[in-house]
PDB file of N, CA and C in Angstrom:
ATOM      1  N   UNK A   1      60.654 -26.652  56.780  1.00  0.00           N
ATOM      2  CA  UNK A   1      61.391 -26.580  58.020  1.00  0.00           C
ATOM      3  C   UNK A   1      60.843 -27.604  59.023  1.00  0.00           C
ATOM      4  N   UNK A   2      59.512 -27.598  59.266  1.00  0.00           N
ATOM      5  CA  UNK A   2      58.878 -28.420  59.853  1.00  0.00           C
ATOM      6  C   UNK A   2      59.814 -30.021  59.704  1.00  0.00           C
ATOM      7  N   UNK A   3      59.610 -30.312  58.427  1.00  0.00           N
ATOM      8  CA  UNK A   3      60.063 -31.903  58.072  1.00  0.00           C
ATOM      9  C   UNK A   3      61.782 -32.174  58.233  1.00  0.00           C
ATOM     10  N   UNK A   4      62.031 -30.728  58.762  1.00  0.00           N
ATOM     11  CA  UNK A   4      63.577 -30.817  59.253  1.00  0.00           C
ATOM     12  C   UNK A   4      63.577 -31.317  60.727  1.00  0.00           C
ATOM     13  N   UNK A   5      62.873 -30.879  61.412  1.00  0.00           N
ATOM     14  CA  UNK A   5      62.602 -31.204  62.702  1.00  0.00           C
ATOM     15  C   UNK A   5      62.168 -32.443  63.223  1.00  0.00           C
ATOM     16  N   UNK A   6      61.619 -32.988  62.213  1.00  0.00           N
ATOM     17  CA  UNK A   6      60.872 -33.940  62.312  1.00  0.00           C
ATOM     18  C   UNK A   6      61.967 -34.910  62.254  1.00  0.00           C
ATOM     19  N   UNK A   7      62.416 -34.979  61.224  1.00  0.00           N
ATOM     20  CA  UNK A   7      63.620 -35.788  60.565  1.00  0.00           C
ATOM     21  C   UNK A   7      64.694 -36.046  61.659  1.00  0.00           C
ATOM     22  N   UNK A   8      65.060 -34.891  62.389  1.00  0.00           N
ATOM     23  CA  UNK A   8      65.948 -34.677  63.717  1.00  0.00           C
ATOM     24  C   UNK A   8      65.693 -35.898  64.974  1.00  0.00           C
ATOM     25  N   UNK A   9      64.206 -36.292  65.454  1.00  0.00           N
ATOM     26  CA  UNK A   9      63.798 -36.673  66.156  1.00  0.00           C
ATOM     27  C   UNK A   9      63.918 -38.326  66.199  1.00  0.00           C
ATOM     28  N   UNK A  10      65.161 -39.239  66.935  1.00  0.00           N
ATOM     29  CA  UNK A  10      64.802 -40.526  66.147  1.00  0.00           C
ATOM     30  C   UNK A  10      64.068 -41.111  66.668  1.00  0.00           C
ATOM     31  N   UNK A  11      63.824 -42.448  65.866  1.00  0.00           N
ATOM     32  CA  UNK A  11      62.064 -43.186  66.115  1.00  0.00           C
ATOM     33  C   UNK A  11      62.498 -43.626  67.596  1.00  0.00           C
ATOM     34  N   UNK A  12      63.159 -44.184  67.543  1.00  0.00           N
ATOM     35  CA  UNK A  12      63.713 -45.117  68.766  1.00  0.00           C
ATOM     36  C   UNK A  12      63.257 -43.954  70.511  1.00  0.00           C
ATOM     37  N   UNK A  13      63.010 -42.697  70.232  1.00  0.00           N
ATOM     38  CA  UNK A  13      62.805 -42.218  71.451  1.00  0.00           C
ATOM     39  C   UNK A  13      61.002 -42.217  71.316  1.00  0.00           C
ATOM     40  N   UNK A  14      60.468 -42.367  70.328  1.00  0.00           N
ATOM     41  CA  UNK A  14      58.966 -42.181  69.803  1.00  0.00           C
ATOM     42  C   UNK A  14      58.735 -43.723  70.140  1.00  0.00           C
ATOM     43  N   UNK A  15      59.198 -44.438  70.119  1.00  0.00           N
ATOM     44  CA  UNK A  15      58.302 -45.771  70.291  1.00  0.00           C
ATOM     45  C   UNK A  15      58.704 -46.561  71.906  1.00  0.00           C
ATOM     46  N   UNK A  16      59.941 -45.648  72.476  1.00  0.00           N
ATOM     47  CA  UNK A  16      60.012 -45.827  74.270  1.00  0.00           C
ATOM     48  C   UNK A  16      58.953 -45.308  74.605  1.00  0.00           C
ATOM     49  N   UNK A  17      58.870 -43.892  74.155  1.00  0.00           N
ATOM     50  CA  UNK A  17      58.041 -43.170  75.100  1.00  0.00           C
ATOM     51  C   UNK A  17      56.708 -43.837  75.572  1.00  0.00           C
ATOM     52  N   UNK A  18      56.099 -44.665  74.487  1.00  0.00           N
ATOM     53  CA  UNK A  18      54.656 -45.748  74.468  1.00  0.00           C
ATOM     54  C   UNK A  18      55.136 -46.920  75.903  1.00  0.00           C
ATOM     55  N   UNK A  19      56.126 -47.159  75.976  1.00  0.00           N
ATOM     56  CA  UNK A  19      56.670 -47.849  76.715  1.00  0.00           C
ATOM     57  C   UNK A  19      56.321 -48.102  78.325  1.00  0.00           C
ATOM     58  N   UNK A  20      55.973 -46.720  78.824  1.00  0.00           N
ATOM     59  CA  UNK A  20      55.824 -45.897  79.997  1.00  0.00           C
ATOM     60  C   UNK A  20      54.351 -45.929  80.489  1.00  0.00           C
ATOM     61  N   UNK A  21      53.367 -46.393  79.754  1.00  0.00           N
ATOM     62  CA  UNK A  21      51.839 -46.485  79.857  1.00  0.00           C
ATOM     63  C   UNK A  21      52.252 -47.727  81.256  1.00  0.00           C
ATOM     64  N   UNK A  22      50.818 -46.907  81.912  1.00  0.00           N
ATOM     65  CA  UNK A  22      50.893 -48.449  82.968  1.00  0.00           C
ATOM     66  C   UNK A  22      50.193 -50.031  82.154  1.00  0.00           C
ATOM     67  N   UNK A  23      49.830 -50.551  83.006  1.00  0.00           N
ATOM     68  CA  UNK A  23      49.400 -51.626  83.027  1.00  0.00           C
ATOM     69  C   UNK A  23      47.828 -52.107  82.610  1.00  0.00           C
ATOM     70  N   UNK A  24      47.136 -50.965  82.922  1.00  0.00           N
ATOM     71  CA  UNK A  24      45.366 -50.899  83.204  1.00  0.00           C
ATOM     72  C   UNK A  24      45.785 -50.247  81.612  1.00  0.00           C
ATOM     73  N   UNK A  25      44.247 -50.616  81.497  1.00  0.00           N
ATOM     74  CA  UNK A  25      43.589 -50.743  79.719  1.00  0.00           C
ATOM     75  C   UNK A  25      43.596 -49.224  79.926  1.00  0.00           C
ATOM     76  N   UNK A  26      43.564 -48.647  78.527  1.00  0.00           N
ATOM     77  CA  UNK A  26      42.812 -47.227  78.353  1.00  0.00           C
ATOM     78  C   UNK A  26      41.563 -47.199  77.649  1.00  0.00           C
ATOM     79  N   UNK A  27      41.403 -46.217  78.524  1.00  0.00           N
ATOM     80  CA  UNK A  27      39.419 -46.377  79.111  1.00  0.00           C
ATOM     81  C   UNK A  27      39.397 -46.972  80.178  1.00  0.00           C
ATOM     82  N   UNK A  28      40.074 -47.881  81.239  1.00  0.00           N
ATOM     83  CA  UNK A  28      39.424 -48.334  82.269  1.00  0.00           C
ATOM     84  C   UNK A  28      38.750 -47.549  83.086  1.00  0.00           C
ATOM     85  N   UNK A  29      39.383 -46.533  83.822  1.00  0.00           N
ATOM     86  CA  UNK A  29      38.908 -45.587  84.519  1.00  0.00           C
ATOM     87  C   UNK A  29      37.001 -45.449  83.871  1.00  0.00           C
ATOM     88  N   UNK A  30      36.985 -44.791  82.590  1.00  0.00           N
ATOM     89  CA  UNK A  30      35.329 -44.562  82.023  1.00  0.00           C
ATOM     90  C   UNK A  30      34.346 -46.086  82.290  1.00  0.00           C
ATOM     91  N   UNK A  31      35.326 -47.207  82.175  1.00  0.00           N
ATOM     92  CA  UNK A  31      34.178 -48.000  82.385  1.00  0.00           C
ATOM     93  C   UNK A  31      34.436 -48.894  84.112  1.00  0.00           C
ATOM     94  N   UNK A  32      34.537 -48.678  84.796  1.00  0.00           N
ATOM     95  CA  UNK A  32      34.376 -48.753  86.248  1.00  0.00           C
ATOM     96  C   UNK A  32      33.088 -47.735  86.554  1.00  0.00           C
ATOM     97  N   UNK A  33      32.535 -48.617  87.306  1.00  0.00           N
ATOM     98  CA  UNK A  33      30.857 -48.025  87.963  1.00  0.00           C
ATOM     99  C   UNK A  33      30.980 -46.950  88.244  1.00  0.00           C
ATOM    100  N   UNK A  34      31.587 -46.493  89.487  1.00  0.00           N
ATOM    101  CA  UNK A  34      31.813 -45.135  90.339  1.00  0.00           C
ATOM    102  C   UNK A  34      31.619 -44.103  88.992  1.00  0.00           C
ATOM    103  N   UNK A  35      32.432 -44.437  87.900  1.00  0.00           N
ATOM    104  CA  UNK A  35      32.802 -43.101  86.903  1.00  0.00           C
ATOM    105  C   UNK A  35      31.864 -42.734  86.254  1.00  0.00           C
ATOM    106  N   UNK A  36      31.138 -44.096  85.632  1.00  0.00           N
ATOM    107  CA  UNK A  36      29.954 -44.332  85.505  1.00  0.00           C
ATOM    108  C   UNK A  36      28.608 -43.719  85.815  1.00  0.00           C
ATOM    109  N   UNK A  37      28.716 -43.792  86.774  1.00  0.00           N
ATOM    110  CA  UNK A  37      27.029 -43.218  87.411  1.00  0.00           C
ATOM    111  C   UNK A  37      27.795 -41.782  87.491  1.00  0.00           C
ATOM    112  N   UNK A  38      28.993 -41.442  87.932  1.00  0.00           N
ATOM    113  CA  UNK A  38      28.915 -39.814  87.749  1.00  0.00           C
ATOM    114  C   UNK A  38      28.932 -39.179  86.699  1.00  0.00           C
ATOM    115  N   UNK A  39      29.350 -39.909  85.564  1.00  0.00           N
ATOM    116  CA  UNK A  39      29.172 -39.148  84.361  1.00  0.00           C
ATOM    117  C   UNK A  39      27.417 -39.265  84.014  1.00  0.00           C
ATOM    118  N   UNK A  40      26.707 -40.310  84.507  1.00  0.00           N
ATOM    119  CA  UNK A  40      25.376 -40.303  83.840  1.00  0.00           C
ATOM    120  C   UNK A  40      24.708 -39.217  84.777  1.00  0.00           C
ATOM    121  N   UNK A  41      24.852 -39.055  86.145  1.00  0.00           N
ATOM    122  CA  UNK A  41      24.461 -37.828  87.191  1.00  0.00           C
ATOM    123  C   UNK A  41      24.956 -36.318  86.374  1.00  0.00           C
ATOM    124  N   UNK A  42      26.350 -36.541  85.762  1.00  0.00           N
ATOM    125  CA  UNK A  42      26.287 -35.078  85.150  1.00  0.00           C
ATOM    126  C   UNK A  42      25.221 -35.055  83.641  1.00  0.00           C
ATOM    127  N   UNK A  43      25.127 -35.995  83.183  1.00  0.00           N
ATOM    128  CA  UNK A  43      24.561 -35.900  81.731  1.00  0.00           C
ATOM    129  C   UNK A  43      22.953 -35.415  81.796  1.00  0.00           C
ATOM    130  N   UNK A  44      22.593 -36.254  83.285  1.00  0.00           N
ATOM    131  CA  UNK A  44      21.542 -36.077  83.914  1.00  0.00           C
ATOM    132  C   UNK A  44      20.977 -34.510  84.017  1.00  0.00           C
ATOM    133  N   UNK A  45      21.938 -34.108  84.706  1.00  0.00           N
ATOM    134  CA  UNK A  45      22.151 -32.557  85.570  1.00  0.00           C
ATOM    135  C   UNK A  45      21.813 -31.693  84.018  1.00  0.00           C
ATOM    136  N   UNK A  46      22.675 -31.708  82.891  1.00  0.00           N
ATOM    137  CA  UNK A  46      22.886 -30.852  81.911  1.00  0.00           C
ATOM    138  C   UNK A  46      21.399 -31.051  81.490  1.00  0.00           C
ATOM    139  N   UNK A  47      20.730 -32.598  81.089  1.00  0.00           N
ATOM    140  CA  UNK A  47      19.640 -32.567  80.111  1.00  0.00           C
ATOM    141  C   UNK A  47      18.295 -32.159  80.744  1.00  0.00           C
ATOM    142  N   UNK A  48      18.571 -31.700  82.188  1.00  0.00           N
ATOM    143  CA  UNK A  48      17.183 -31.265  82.611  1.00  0.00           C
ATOM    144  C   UNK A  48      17.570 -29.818  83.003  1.00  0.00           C
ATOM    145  N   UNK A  49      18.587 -29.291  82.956  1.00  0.00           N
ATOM    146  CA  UNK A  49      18.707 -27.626  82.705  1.00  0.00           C
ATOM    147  C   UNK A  49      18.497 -27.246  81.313  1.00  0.00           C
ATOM    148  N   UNK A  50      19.164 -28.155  80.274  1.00  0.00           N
ATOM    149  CA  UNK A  50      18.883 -27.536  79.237  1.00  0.00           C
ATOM    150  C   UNK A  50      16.944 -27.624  78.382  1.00  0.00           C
ATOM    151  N   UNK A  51      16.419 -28.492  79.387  1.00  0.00           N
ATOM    152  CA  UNK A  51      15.189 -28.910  79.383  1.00  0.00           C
ATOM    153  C   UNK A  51      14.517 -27.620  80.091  1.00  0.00           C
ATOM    154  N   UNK A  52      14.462 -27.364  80.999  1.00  0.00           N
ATOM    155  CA  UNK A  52      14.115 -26.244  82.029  1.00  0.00           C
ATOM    156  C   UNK A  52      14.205 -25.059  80.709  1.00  0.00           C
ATOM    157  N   UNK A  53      15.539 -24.593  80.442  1.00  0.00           N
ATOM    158  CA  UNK A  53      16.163 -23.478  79.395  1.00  0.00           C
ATOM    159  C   UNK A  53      15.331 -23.323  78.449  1.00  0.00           C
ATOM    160  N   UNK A  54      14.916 -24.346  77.795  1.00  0.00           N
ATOM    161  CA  UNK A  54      13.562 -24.701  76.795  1.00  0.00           C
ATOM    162  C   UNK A  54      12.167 -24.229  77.205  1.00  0.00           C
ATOM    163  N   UNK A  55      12.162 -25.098  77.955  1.00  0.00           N
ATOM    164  CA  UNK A  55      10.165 -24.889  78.894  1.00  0.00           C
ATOM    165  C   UNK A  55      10.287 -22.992  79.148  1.00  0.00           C
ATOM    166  N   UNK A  56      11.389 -22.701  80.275  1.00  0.00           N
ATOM    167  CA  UNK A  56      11.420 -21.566  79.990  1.00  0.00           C
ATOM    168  C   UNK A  56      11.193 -20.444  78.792  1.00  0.00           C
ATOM    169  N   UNK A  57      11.902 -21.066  77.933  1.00  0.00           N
ATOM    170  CA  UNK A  57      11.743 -19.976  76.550  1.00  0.00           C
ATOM    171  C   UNK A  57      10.816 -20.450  75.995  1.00  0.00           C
ATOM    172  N   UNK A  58       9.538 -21.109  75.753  1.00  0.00           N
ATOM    173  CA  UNK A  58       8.586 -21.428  75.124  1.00  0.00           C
ATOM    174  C   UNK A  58       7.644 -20.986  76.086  1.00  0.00           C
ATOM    175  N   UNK A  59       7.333 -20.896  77.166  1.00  0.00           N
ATOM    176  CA  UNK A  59       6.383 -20.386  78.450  1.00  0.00           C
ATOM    177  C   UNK A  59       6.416 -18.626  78.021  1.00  0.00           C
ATOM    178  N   UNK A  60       7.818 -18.148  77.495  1.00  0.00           N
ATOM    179  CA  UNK A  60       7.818 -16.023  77.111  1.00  0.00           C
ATOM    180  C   UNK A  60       7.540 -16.395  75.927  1.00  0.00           C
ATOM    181  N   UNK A  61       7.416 -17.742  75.238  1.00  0.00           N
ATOM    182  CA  UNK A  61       7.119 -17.389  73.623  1.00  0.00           C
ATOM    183  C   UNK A  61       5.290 -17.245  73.259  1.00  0.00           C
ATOM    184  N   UNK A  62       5.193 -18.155  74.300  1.00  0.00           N
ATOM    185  CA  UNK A  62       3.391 -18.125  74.857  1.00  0.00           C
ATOM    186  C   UNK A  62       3.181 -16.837  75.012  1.00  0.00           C
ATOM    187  N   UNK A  63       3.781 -16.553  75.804  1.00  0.00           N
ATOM    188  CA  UNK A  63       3.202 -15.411  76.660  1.00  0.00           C
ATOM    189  C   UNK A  63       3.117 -13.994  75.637  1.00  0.00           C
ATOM    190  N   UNK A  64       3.746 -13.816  75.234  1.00  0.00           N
ATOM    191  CA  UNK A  64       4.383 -12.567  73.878  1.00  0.00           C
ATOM    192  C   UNK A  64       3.431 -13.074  72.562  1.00  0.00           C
ATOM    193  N   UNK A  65       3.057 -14.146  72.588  1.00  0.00           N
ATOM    194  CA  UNK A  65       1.781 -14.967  71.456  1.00  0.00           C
ATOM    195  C   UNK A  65       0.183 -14.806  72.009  1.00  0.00           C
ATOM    196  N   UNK A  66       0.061 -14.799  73.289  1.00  0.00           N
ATOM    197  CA  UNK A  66      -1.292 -14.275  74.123  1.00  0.00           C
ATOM    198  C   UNK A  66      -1.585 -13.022  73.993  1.00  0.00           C
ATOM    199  N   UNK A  67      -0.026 -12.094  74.330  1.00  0.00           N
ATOM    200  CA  UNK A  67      -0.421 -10.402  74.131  1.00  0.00           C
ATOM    201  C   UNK A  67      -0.894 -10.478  73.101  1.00  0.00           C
ATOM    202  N   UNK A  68       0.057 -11.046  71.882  1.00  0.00           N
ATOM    203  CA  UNK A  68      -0.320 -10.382  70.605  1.00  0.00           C
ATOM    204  C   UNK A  68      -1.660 -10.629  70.255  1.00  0.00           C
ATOM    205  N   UNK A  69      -1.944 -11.920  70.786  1.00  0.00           N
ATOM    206  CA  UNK A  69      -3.348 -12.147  70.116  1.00  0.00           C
ATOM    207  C   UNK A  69      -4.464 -11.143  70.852  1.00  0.00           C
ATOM    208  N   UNK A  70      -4.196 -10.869  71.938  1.00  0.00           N
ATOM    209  CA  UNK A  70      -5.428  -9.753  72.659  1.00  0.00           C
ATOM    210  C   UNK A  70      -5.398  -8.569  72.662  1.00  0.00           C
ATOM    211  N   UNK A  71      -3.921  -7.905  71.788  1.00  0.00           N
ATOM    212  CA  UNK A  71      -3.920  -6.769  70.850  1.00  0.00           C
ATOM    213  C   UNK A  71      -4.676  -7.070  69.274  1.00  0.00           C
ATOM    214  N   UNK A  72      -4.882  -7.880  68.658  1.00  0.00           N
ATOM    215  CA  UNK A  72      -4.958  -8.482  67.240  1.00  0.00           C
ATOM    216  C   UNK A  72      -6.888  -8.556  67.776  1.00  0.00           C
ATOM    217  N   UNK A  73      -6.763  -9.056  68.717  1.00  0.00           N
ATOM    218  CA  UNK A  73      -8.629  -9.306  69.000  1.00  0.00           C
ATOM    219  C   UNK A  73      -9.280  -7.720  69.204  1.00  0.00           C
ATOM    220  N   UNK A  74      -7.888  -7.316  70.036  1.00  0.00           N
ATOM    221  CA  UNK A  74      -8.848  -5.767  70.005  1.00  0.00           C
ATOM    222  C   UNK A  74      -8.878  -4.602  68.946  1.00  0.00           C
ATOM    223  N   UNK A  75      -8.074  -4.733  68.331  1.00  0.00           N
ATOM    224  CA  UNK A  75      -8.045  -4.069  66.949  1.00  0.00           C
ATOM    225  C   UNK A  75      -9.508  -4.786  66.081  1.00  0.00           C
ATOM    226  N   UNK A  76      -9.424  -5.760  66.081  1.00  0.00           N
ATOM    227  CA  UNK A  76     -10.524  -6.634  65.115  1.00  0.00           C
ATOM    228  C   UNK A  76     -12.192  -6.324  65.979  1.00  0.00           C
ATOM    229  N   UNK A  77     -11.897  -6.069  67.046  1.00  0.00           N
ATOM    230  CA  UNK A  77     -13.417  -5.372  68.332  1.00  0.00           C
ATOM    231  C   UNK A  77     -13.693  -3.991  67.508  1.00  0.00           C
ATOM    232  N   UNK A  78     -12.595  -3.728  67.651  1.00  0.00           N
ATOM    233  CA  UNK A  78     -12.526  -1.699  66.977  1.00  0.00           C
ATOM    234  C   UNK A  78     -13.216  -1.640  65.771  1.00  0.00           C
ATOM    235  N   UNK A  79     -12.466  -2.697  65.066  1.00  0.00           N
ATOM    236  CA  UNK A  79     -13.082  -2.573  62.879  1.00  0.00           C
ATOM    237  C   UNK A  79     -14.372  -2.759  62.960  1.00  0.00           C
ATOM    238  N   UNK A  80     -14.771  -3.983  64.112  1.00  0.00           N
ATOM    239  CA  UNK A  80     -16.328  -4.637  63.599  1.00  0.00           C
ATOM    240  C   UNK A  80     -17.434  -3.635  64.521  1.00  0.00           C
ATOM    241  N   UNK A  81     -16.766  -2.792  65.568  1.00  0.00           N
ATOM    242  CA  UNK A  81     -17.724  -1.641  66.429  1.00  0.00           C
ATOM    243  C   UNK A  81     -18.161  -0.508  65.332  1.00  0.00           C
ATOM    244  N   UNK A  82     -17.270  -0.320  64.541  1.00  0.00           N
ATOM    245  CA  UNK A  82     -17.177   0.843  63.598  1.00  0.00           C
ATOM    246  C   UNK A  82     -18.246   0.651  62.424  1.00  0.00           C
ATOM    247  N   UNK A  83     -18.164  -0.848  61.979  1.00  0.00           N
ATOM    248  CA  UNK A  83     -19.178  -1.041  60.897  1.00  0.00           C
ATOM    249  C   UNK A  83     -20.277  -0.636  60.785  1.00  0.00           C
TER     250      UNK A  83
END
């Protein structure tokens, strides 16, 4: 059914429609400065939150690795008091 529809559609309105683009390249807009530095200010913004997001979760992975070890030291105080 699809390739019925398709078939329906003639080329001649598919290759105006291209017709209608302005004048300026595509991509110009991305490579003009202004767009430029704001996309590198957002790329900026993301790679030092998702940096932060990191430091953060490795600072509770420390921290949950310190308990354990000064539960693990005091169990090992207990075995060698007992000997």
């Amino acid at each position: 059914m699809l390739t019925v529809i398709a078939r329906r559609v003639p080329i001649t309105r598919l290759v105006l429609s291209r017709g209608y683009t302005s004048s300026v390249r595509e991509g110009s807009v991305a490579q003009s400065k202004g767009f430029s530095k704001k996309e590198k200010a957002h790329e900026d913004e993301y790679a030092r939150k998702h940096e932060a997001e990191l430091l953060r979760k490795l600072k509770a992975e420390i921290e949950a690795k310190k308990e354990e070890l000064a539960r693990l030291q005091e169990k090992h105080d207990e075995v060698n008091s007992k000997q």
